[in-house]
C-alpha atoms as a PDB file:
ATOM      1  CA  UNK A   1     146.408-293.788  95.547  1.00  0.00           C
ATOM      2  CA  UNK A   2     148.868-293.977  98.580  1.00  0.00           C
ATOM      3  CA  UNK A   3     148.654-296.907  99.089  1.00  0.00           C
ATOM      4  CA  UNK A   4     149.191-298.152  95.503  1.00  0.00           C
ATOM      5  CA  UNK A   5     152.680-295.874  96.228  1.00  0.00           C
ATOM      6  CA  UNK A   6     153.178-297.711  99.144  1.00  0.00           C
ATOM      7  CA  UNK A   7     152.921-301.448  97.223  1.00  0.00           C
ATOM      8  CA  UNK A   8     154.662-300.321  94.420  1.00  0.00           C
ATOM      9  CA  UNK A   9     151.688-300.855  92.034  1.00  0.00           C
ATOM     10  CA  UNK A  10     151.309-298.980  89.549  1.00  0.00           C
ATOM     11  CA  UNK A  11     151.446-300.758  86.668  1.00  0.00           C
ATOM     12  CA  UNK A  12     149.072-303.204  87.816  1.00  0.00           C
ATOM     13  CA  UNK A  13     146.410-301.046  88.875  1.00  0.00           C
ATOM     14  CA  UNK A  14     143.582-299.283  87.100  1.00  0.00           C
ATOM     15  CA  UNK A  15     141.244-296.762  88.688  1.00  0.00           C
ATOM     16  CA  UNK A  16     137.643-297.281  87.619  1.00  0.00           C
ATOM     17  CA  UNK A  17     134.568-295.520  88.099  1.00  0.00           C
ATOM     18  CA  UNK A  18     131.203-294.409  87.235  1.00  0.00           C
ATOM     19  CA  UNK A  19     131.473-291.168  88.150  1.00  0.00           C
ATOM     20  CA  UNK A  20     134.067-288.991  85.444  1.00  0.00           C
ATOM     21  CA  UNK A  21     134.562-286.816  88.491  1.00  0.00           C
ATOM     22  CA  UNK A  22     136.283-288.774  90.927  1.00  0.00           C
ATOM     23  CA  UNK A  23     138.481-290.096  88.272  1.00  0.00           C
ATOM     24  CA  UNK A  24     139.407-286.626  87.161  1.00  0.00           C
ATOM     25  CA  UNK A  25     140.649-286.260  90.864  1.00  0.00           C
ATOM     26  CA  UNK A  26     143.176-289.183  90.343  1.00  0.00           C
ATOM     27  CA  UNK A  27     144.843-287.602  87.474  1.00  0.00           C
ATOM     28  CA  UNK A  28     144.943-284.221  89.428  1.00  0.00           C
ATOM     29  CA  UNK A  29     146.544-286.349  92.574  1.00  0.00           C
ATOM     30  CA  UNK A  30     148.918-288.283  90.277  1.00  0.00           C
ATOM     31  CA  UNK A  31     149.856-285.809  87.024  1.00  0.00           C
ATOM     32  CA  UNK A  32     152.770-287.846  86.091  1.00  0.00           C
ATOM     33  CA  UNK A  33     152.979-289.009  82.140  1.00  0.00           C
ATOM     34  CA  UNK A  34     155.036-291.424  80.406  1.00  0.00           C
ATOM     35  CA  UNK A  35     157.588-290.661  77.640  1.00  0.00           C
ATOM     36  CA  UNK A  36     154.510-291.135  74.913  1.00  0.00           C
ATOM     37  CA  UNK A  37     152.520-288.425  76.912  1.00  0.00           C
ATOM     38  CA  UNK A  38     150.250-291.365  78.318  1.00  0.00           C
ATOM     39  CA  UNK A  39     148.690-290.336  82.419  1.00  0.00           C
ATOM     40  CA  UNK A  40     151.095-293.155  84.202  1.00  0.00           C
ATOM     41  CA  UNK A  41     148.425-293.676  86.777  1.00  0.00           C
ATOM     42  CA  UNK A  42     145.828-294.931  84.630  1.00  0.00           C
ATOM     43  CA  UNK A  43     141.779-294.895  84.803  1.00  0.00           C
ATOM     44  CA  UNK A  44     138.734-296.821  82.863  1.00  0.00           C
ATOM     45  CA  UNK A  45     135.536-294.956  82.616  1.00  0.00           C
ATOM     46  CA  UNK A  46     132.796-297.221  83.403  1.00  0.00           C
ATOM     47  CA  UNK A  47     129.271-298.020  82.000  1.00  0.00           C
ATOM     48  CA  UNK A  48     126.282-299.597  82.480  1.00  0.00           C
ATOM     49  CA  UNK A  49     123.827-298.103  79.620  1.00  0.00           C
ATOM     50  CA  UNK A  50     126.364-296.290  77.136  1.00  0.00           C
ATOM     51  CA  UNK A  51     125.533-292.945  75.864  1.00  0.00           C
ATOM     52  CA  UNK A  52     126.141-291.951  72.354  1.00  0.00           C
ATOM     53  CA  UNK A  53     129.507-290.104  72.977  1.00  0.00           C
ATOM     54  CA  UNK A  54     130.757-291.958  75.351  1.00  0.00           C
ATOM     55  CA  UNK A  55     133.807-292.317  73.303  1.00  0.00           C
ATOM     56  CA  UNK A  56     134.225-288.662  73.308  1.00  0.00           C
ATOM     57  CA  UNK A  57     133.894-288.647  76.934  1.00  0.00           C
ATOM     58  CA  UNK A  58     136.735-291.088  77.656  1.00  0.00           C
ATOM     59  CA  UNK A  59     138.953-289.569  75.271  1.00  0.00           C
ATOM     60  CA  UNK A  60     138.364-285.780  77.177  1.00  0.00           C
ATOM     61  CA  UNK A  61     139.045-287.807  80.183  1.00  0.00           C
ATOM     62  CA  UNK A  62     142.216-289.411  78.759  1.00  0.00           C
ATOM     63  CA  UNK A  63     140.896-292.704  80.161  1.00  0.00           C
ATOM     64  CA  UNK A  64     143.251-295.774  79.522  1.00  0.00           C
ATOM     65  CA  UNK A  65     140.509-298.187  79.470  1.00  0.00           C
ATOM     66  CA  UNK A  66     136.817-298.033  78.847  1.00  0.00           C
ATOM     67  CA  UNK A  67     134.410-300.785  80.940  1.00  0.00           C
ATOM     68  CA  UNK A  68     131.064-301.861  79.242  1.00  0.00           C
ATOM     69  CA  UNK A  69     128.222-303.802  80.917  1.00  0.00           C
ATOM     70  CA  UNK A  70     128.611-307.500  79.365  1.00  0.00           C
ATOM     71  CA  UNK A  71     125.380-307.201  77.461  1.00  0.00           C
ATOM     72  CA  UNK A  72     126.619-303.695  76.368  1.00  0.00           C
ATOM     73  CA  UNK A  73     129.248-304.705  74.321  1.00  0.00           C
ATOM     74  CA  UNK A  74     129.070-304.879  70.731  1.00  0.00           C
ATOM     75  CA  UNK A  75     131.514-305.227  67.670  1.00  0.00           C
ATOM     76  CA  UNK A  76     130.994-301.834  66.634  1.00  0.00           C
ATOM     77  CA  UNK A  77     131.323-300.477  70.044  1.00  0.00           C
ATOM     78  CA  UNK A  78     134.972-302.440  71.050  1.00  0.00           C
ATOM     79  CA  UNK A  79     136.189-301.400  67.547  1.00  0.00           C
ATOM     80  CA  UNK A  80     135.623-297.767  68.619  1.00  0.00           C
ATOM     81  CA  UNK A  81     137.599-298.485  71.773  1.00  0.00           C
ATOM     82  CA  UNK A  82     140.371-299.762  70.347  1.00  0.00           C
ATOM     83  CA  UNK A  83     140.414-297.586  67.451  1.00  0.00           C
ATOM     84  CA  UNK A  84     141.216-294.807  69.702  1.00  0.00           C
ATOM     85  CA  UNK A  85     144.227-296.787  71.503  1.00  0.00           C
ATOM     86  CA  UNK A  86     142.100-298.123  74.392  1.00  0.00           C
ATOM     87  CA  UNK A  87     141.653-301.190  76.430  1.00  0.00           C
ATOM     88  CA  UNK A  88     138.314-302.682  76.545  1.00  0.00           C
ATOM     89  CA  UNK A  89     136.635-304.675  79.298  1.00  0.00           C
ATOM     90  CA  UNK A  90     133.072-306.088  79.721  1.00  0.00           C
ATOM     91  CA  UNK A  91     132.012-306.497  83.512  1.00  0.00           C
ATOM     92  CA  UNK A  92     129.274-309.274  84.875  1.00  0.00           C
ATOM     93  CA  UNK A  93     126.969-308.050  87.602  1.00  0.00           C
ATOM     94  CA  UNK A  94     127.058-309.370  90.930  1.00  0.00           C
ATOM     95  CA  UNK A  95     125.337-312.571  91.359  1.00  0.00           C
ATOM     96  CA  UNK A  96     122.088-311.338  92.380  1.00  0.00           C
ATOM     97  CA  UNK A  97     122.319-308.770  89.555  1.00  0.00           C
ATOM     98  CA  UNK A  98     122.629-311.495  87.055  1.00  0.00           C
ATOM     99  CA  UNK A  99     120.225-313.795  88.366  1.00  0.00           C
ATOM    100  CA  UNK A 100     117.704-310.593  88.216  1.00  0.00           C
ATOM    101  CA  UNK A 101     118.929-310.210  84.219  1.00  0.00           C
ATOM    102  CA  UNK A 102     118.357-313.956  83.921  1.00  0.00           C
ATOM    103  CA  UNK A 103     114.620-313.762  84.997  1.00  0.00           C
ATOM    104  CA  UNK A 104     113.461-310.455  82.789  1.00  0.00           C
ATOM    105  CA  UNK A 105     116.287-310.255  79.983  1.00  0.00           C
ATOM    106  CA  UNK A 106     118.129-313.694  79.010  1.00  0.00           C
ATOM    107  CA  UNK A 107     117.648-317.121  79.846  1.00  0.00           C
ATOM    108  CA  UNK A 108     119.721-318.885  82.034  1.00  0.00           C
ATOM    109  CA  UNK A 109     122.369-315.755  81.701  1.00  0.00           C
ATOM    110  CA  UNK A 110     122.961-316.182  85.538  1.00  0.00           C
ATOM    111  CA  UNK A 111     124.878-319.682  84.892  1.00  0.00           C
ATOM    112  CA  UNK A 112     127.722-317.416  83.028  1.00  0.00           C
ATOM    113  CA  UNK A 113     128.292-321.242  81.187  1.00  0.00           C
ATOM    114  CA  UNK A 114     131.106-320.811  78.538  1.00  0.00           C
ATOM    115  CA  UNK A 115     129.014-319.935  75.372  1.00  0.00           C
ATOM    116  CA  UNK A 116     128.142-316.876  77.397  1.00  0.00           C
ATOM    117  CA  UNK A 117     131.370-315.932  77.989  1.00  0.00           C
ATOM    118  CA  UNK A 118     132.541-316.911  74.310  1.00  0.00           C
ATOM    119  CA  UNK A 119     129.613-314.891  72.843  1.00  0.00           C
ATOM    120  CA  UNK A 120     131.007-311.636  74.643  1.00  0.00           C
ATOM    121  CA  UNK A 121     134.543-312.218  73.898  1.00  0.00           C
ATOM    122  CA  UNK A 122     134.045-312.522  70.349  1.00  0.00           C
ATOM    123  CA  UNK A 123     132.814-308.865  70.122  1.00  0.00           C
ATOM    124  CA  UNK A 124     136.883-308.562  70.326  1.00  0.00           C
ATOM    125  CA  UNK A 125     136.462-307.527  73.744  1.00  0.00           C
ATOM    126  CA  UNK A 126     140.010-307.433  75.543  1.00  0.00           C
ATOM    127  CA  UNK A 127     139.209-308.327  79.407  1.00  0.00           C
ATOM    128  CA  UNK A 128     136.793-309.593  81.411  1.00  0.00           C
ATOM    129  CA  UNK A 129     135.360-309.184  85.209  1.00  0.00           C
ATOM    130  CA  UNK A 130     133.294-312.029  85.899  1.00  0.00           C
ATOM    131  CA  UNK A 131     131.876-313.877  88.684  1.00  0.00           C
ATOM    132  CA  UNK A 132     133.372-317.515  87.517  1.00  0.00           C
ATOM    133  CA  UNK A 133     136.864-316.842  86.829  1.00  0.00           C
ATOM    134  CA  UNK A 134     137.964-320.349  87.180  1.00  0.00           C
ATOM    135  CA  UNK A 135     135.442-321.175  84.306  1.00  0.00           C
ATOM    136  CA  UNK A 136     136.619-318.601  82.345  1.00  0.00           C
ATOM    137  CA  UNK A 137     139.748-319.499  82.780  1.00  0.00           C
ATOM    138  CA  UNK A 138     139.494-322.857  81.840  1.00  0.00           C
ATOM    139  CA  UNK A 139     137.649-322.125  78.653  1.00  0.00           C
ATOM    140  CA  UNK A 140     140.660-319.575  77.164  1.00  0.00           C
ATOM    141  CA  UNK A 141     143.350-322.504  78.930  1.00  0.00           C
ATOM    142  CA  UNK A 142     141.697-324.572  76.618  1.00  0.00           C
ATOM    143  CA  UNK A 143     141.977-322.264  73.478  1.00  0.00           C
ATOM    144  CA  UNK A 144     145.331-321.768  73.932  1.00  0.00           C
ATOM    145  CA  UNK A 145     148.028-323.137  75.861  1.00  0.00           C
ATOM    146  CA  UNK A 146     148.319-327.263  75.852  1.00  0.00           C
ATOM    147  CA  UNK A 147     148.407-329.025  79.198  1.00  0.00           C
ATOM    148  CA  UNK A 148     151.209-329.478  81.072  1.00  0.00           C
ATOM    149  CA  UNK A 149     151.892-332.820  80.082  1.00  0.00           C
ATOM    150  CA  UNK A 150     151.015-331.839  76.560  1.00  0.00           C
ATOM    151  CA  UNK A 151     153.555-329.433  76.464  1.00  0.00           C
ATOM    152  CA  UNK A 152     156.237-331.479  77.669  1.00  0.00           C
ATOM    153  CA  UNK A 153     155.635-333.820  74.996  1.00  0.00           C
ATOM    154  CA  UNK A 154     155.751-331.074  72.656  1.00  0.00           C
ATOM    155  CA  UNK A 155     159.224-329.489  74.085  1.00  0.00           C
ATOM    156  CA  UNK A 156     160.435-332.987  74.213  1.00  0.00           C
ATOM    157  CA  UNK A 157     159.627-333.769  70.143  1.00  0.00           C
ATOM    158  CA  UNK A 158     161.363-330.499  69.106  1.00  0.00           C
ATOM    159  CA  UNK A 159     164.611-331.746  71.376  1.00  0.00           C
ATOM    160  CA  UNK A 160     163.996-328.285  73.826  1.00  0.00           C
ATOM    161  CA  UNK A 161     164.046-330.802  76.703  1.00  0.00           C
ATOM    162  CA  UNK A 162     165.101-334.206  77.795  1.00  0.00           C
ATOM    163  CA  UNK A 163     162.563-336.435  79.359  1.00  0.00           C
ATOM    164  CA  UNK A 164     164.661-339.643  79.405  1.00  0.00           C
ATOM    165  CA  UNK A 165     165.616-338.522  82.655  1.00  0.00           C
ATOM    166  CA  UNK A 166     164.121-340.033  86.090  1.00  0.00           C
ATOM    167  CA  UNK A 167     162.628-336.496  86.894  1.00  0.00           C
ATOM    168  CA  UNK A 168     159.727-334.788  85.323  1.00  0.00           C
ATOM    169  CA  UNK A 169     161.907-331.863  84.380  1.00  0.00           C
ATOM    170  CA  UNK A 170     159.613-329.445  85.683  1.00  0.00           C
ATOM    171  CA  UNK A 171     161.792-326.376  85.978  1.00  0.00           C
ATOM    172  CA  UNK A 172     163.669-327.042  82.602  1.00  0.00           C
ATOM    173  CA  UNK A 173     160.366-327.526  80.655  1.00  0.00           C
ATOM    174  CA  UNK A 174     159.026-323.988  82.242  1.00  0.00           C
ATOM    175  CA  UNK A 175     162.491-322.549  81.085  1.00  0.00           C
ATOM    176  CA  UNK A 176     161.639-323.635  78.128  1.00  0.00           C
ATOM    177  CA  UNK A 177     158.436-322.860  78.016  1.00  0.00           C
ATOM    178  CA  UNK A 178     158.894-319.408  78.765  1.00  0.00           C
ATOM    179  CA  UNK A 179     161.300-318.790  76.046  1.00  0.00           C
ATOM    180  CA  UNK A 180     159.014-320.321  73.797  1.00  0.00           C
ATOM    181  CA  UNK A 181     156.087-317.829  75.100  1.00  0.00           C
ATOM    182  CA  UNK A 182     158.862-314.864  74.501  1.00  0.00           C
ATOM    183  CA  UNK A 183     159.189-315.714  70.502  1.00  0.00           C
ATOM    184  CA  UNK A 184     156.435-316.760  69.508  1.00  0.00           C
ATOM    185  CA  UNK A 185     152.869-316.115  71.718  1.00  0.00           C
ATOM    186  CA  UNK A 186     154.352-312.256  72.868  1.00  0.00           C
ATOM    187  CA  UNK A 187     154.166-311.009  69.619  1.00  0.00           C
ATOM    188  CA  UNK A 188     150.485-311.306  68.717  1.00  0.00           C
ATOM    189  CA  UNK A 189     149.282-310.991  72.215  1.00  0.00           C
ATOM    190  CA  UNK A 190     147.745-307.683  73.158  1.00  0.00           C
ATOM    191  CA  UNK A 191     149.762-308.015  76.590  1.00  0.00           C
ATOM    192  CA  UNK A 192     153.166-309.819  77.620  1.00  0.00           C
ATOM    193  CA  UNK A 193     151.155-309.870  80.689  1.00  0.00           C
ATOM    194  CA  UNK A 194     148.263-311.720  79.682  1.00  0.00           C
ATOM    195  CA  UNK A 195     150.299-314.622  77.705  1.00  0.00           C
ATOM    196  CA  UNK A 196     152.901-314.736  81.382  1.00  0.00           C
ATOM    197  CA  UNK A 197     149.817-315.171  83.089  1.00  0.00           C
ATOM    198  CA  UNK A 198     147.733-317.827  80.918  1.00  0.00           C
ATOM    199  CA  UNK A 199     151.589-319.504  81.173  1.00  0.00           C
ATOM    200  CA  UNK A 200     151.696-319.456  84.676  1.00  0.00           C
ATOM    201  CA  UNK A 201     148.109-320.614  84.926  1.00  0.00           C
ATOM    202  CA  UNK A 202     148.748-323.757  82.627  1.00  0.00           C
ATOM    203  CA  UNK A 203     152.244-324.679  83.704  1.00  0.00           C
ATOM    204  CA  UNK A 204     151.850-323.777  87.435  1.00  0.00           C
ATOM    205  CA  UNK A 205     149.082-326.776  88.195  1.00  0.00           C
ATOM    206  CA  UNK A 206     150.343-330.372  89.062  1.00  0.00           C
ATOM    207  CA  UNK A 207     149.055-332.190  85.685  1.00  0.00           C
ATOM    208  CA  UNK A 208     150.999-335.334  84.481  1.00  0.00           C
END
């Protein structure tokens, strides 16, 4: 917790745990609210097999997220979450975890290919912790933001930017960009953060 203080982190960091305990003992460290009565130093609950009140258990807790095991999650179960105005995330064992899974429970689970990950996100699931980020990345880069040459093309046919010029116009296109991420892709995104970041992402590699 101190040194979250110390980086001036707040609002990026969640405390997660197992044990309802130890995340009890962040809330008595850090009582703090917001203006909507909301813990300011936030904390996810965390499961592995999920007991039948384990809504009622986050909500006593006054947990700002809850964490299900990937094959855990459920439509019914993520509805729940967010009916009660919390975050959702499904979590991937480690490696050797998930090759263990892949030899008693699923075939070839320990691949985490992209139908995998598209069969847990469409429980409506809002995050994930995985071991493949970069595929998962690339599979919701795919779903949503165009290339970056793509998206100059598109700037450039609505007249937001000139590409006459000799440059590639790489700041003015992000400028751009970004405001277009402001009107339109903020509003139905869960997060400002997660459309800055999957703009970022797209926008930040060297593509032509």
């Amino acid at each position: 917790v101190n040194l979250v203080d110390e980086l001036e982190m707040v609002d990026q960091v969640v405390f997660v745990s197992f044990q309802e305990e130890r995340l009890k003992i962040i809330h008595e460290l850090r009582p703090q609210r917001d203006e909507n009565g909301k813990f300011i130093y936030k904390v996810a609950l965390l499961f592995i097999r999920v007991p039948d009140d384990f809504i009622q258990r986050a909500k006593t807790l006054e947990a700002a997220e809850v964490h299900l095991r990937y094959d855990a999650c459920s439509l019914k179960r993520v509805e729940a979450i967010h009916e009660e105005g919390m975050k959702s995330l499904a979590w991937f064992g480690s490696p050797k975890v998930m090759k263990k899974d892949g030899t008693i429970k699923y075939l070839d689970v320990f691949n985490e290919d992209e139908n995998m990950y598209q069969c847990v996100l469409n429980t409506g699931v809002q995050q994930m912790c995985v071991n493949r980020p970069k595929r998962l990345m690339n599979m919701i880069e795919s779903q949503t933001l165009p290339p970056f040459g793509a998206l100059a093309q598109i700037l450039a046919e609505v007249g937001a930017v000139d590409t006459s010029k000799e440059n590639d116009n790489r700041a003015e296109i992000n400028v751009k960009a970004e405001q277009l991420v402001e009107e339109f892709l903020e509003p139905v995104c869960d997060s400002v953060e997660i459309a800055s970041t999957i703009l970022s992402e797209t926008i930040g590699k060297d593509r032509r």
